[in-house]
Every structure is written in C-alpha cells, then in structure tokens.
Protein backbone atom coordinates (compact mmCIF):
# COMPACT_ATOMS: atom_id res chain seq x y z
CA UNK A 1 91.08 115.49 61.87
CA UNK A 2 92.14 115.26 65.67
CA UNK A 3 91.83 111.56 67.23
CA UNK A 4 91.16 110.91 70.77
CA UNK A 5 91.48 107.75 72.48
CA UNK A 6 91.72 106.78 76.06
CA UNK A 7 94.08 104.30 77.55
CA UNK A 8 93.47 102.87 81.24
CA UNK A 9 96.83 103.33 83.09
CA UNK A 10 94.99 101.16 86.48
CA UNK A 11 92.32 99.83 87.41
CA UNK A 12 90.94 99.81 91.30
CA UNK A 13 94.32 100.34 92.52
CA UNK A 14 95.13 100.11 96.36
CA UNK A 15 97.87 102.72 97.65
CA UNK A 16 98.88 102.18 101.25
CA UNK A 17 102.22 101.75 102.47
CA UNK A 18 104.77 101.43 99.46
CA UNK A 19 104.48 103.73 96.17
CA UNK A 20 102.88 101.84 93.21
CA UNK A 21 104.08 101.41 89.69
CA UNK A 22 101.39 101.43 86.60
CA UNK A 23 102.04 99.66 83.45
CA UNK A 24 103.87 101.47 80.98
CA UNK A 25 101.55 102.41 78.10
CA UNK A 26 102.21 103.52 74.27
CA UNK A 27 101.50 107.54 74.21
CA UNK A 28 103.86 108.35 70.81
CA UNK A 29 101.14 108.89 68.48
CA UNK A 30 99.65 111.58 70.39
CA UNK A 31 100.80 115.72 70.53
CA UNK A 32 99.27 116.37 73.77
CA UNK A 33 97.10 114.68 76.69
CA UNK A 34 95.61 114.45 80.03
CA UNK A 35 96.41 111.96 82.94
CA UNK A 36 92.80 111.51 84.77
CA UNK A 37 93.57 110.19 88.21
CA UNK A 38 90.04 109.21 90.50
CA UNK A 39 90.61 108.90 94.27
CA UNK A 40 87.67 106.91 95.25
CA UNK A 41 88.06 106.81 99.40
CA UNK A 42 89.31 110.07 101.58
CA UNK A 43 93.11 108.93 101.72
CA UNK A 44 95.79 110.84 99.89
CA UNK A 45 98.40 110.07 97.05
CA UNK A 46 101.04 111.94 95.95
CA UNK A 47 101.17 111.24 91.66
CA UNK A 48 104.62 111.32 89.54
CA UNK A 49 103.96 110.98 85.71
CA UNK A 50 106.80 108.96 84.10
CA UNK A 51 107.85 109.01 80.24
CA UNK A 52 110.55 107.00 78.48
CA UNK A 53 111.32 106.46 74.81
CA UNK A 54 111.74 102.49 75.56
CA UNK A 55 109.19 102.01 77.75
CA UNK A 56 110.42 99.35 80.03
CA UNK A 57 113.21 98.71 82.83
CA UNK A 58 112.94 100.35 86.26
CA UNK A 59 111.44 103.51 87.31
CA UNK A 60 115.21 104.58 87.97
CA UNK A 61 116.99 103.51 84.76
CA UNK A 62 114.74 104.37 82.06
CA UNK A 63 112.35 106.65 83.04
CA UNK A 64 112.15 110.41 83.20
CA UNK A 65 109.70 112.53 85.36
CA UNK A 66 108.16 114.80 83.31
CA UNK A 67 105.70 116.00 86.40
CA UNK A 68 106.09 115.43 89.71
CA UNK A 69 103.91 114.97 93.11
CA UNK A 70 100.93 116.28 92.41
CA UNK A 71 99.39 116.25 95.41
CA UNK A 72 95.71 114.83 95.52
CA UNK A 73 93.95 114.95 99.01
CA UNK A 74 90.30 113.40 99.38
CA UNK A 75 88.10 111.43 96.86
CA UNK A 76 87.37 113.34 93.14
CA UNK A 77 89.22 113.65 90.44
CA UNK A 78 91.56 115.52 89.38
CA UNK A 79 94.01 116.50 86.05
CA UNK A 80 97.26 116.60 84.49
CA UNK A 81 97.65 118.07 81.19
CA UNK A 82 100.58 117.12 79.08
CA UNK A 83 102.35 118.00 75.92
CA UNK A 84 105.88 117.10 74.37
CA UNK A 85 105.78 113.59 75.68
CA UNK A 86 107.96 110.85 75.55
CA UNK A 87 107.16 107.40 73.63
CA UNK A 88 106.00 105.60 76.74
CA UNK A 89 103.88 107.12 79.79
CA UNK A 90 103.16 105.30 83.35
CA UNK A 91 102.47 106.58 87.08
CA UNK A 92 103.78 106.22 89.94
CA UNK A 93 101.07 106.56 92.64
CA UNK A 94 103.16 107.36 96.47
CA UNK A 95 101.24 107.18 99.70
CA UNK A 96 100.64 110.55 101.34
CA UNK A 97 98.99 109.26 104.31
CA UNK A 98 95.43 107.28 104.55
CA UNK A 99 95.60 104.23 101.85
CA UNK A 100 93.75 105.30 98.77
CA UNK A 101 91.81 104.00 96.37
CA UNK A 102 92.65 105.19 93.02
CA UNK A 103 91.59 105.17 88.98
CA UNK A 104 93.72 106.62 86.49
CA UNK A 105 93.45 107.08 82.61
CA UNK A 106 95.62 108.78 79.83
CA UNK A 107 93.73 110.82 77.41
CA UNK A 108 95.22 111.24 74.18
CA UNK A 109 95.15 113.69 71.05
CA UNK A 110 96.06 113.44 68.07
C-alpha cells in the first residue's frame, strides 16, 4: 500500500530583501515527492530545494541542492517533483524582485 502524508515546510512566509531558510524536515521514509510552493501576492521568488542526510548545520556545510532556482513569478502555485532524496529536505526561498508572500508543503510517498 502507498502512504501519503504532507509536511508544512512554512507557513505565511515574507520574502523581501534577504533569501529565507525553512526548517529542515524528515523526508527518509518516502521514494518520491512534490514540493508545493503558493505565492500569495504578485512578487517573485526564486526556490532552491535543499537535502542532507543530517539534517542540520548551515545551508553551506551540510546541505546539498538537489534543484535549483526555480523561478516563480506572480501569485499561484506551482510544483517540484522529486525522487532519490536525501534524509532531510528544506527550502531556501531568494528574492527575485517584489517581496512575496509564500506557502510551501512537501508531499510525500511512500
């Protein structure tokens, strides 16, 4: 049987002027995914998914991008399918001109 869960990676999350870091969350158990990310206002964000097998430390010690800069422009929301993940998944959400407003969720199966 396939499970499915979803794990918030952030909550109403303001990007504006310096990139912003999610908390790390526990992906392991899962063979493939999605990373939902909701822009709620017309700014931009560039999105780079993160995975480590520790799942803590700095963006630069311990953490490898697995996909980088997607490039979301204008409120709806958009995808990032995944598979062959590390342990530990979290975003990092860099301003790409107007400050955003943005959701995000990994969705895990199993």
């Amino acid at each position: 049987m396939t499970v499915c869960e979803t794990l918030p990676l952030c909550p109403d999350t303001v990007v504006d002027d310096l990139p912003v870091l999610t908390e790390p969350v526990e992906v392991g158990p899962f063979r493939e995914g999605v990373v939902f990310v909701r822009v709620l206002e017309s700014g931009s964000v560039d999105v780079d998914v993160g995975v480590s097998p520790i799942g803590y430390e700095d963006w630069a010690g311990a953490w490898a991008v697995r996909e980088s800069h997607h490039e979301l422009d204008g409120p709806g929301m958009y995808e990032i399918p995944l598979e062959n993940f590390g342990n530990w998944l979290r975003l990092r959400l860099i301003p790409a001109g107007e400050p955003a407003t943005v959701l995000a969720w990994f969705v895990g199966k199993g």
